[in-house]
PDB file of N, CA and C in Angstrom:
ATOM      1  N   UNK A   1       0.810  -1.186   0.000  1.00  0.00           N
ATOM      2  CA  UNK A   1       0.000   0.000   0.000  1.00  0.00           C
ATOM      3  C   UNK A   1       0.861   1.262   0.000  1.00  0.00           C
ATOM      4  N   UNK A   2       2.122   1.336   0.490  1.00  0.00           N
ATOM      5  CA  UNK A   2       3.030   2.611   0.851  1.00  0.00           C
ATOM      6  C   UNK A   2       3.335   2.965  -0.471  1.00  0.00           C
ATOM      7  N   UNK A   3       3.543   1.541  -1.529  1.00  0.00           N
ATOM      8  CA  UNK A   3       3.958   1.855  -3.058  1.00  0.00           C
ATOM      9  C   UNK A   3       3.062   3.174  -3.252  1.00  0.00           C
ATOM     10  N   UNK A   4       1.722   2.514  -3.449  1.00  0.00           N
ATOM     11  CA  UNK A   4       0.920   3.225  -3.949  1.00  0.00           C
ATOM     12  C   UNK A   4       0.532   4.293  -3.853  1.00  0.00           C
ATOM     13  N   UNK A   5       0.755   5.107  -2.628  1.00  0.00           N
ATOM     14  CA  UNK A   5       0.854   6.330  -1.941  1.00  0.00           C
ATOM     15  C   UNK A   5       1.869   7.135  -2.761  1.00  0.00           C
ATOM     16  N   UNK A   6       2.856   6.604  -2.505  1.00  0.00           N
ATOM     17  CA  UNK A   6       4.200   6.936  -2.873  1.00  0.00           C
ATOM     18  C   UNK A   6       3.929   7.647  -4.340  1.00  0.00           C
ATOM     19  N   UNK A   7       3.326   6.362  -5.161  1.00  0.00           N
ATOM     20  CA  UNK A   7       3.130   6.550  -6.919  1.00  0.00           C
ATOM     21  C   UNK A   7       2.322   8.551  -6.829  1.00  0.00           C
ATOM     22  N   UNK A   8       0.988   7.658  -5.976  1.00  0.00           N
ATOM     23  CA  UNK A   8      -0.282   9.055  -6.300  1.00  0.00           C
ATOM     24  C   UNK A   8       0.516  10.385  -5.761  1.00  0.00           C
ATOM     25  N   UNK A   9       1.509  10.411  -4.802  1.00  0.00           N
ATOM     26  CA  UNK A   9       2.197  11.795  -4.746  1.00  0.00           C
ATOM     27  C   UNK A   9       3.293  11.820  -5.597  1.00  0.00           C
ATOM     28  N   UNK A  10       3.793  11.546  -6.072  1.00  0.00           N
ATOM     29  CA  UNK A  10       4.610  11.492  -7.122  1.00  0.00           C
ATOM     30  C   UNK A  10       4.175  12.222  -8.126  1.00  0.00           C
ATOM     31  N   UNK A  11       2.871  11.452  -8.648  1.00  0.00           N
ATOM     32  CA  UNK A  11       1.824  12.085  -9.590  1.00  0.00           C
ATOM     33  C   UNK A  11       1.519  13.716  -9.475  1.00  0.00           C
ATOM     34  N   UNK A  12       1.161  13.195  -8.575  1.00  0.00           N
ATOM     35  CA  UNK A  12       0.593  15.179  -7.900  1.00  0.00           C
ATOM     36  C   UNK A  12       2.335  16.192  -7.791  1.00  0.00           C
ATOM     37  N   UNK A  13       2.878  15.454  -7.528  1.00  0.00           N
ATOM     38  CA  UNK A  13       4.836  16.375  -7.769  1.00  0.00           C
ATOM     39  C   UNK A  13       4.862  16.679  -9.321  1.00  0.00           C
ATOM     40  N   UNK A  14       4.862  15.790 -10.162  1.00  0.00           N
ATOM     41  CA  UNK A  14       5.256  16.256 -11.091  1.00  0.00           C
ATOM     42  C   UNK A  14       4.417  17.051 -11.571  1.00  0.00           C
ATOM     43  N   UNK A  15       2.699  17.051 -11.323  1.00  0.00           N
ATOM     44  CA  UNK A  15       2.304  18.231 -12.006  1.00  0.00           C
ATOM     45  C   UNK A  15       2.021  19.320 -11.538  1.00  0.00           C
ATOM     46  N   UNK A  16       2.583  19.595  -9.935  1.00  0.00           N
ATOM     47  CA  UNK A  16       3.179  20.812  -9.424  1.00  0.00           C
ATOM     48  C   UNK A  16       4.031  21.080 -10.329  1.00  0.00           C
ATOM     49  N   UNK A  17       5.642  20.449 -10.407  1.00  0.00           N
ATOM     50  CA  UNK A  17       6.315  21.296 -10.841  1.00  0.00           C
ATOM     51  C   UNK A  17       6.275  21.561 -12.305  1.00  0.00           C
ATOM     52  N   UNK A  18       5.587  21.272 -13.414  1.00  0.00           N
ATOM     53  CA  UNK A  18       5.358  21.285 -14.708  1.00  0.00           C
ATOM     54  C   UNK A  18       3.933  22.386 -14.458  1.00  0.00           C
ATOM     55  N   UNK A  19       3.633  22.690 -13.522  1.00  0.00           N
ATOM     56  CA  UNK A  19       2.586  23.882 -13.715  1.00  0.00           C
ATOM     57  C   UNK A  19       1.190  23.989 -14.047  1.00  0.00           C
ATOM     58  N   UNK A  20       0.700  22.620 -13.924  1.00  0.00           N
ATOM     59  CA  UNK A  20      -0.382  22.654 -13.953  1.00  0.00           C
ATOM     60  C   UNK A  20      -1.285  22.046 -12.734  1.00  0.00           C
ATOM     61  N   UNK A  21      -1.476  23.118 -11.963  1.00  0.00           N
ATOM     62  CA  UNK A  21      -2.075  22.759 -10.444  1.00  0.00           C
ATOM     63  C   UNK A  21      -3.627  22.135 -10.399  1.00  0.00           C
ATOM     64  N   UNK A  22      -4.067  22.327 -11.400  1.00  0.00           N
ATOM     65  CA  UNK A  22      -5.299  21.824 -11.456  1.00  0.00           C
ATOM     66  C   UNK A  22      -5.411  20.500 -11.309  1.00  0.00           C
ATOM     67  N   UNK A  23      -4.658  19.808 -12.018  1.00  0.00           N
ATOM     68  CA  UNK A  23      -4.396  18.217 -11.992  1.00  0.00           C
ATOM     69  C   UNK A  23      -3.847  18.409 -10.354  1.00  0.00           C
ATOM     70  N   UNK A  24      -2.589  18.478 -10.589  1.00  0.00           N
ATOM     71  CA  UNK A  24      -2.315  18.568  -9.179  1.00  0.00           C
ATOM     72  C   UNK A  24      -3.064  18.185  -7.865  1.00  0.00           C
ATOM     73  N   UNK A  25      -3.872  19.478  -7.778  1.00  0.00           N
ATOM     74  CA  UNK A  25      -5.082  19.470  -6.835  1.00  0.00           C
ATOM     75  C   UNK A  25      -5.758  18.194  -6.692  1.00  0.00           C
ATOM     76  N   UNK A  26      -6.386  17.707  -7.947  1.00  0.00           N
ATOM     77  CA  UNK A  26      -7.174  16.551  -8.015  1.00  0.00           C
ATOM     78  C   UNK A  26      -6.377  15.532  -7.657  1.00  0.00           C
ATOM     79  N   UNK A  27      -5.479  15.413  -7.798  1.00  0.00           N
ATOM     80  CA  UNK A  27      -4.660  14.237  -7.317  1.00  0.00           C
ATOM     81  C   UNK A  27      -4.362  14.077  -6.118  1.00  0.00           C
ATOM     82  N   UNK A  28      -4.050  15.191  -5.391  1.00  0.00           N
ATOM     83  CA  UNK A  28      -3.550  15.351  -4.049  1.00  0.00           C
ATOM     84  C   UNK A  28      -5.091  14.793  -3.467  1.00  0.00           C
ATOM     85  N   UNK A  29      -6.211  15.886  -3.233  1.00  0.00           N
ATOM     86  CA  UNK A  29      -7.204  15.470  -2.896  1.00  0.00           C
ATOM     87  C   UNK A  29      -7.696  13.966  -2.947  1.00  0.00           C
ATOM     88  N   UNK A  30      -7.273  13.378  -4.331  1.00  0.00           N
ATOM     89  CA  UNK A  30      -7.919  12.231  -4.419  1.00  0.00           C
ATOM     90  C   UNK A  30      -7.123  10.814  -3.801  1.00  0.00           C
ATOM     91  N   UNK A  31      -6.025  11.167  -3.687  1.00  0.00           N
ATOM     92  CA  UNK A  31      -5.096  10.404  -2.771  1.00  0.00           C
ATOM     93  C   UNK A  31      -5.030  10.084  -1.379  1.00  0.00           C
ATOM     94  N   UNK A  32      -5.703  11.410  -1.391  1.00  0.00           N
ATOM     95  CA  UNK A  32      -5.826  11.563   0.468  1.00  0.00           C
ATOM     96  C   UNK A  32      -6.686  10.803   1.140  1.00  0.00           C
ATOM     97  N   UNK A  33      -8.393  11.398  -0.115  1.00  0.00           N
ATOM     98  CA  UNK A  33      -8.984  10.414   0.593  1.00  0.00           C
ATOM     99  C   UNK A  33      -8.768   8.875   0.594  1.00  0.00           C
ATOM    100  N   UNK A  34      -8.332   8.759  -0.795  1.00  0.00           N
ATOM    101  CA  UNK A  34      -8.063   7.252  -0.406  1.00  0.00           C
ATOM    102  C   UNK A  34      -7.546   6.636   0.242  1.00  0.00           C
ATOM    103  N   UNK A  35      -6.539   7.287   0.718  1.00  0.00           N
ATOM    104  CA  UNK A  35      -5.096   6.567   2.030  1.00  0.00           C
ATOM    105  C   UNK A  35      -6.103   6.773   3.086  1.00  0.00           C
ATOM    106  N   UNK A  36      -6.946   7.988   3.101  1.00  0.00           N
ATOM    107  CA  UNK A  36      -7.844   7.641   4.693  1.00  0.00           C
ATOM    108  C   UNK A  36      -9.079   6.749   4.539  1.00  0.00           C
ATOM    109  N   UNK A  37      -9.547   6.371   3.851  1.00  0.00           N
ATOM    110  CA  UNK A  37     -10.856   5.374   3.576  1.00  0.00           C
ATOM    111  C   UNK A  37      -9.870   3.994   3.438  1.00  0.00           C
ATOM    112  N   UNK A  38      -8.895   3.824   3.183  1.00  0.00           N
ATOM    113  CA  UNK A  38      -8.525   2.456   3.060  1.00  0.00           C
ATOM    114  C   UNK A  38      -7.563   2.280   4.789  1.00  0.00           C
ATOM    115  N   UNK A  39      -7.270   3.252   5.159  1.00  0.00           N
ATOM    116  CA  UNK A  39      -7.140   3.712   6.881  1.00  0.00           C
ATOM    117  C   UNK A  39      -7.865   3.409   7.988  1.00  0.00           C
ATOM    118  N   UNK A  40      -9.505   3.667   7.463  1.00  0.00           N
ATOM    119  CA  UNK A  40     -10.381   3.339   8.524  1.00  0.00           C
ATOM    120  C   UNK A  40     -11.200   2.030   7.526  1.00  0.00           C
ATOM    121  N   UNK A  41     -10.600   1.781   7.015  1.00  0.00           N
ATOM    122  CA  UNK A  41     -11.399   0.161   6.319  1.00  0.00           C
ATOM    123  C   UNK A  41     -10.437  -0.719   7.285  1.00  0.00           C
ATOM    124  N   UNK A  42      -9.218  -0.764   7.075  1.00  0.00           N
ATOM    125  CA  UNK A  42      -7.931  -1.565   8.021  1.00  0.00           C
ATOM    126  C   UNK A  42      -8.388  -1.333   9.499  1.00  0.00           C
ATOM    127  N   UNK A  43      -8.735  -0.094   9.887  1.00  0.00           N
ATOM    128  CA  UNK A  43      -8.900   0.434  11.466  1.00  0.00           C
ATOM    129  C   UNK A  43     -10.164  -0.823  12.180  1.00  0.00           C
ATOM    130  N   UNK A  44     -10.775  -1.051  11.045  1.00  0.00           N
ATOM    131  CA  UNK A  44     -12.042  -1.451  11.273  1.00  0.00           C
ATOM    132  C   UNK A  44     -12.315  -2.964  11.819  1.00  0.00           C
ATOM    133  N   UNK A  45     -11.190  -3.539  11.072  1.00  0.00           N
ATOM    134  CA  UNK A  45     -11.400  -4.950  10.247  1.00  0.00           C
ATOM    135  C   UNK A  45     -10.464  -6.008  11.108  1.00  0.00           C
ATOM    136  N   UNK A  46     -10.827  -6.430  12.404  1.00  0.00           N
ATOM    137  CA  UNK A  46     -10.145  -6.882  13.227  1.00  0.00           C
ATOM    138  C   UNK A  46      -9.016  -8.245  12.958  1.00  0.00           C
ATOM    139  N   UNK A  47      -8.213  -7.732  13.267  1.00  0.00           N
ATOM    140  CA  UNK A  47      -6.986  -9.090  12.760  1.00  0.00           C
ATOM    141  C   UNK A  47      -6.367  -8.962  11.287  1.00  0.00           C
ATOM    142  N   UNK A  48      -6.349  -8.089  10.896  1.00  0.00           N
ATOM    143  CA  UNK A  48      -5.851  -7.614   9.469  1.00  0.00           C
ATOM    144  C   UNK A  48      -4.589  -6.759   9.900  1.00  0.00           C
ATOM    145  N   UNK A  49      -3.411  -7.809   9.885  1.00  0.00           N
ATOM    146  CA  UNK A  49      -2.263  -7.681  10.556  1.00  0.00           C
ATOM    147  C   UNK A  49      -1.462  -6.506   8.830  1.00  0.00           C
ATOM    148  N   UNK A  50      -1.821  -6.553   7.986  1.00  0.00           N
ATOM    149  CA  UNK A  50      -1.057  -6.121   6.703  1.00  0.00           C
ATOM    150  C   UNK A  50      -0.947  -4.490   7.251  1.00  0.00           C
ATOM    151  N   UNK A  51      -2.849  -4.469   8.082  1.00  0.00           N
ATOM    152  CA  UNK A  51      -2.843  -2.791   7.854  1.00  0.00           C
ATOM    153  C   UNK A  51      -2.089  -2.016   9.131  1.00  0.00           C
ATOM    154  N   UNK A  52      -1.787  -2.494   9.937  1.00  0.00           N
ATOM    155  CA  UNK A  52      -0.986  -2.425  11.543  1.00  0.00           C
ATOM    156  C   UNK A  52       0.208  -1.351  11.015  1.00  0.00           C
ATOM    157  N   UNK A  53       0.180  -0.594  11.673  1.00  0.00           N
ATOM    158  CA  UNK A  53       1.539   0.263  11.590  1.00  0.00           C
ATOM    159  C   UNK A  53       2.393  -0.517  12.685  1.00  0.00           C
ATOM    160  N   UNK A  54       3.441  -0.717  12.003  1.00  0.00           N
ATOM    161  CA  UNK A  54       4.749  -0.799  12.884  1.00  0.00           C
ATOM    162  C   UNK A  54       5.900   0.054  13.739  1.00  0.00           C
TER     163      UNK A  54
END
């Protein structure tokens, strides 16, 4: 899952610095929520050792 985080800000970096914030925006936003909805899906879901912070 950290990949994937990793990828969607990445995404949202490069089209900060290439100047087009609009994308940007949408990406950031749309990343976020997802890292927090897949956050409280893990929070939820008892014995789902993958989602455990270490």
């Amino acid at each position: 899952m950290k990949i994937l985080w990793v990828i969607i800000y990445a995404i949202t970096a490069y089209f900060s610095f290439t100047g087009q914030m609009m994308p940007a925006m949408y990406w950031m936003s749309g990343g976020m929520l997802a890292e927090a909805v897949v956050d409280l899906i893990c929070y939820f879901l008892p014995g789902y050792k993958k989602c455990q912070k270490k």
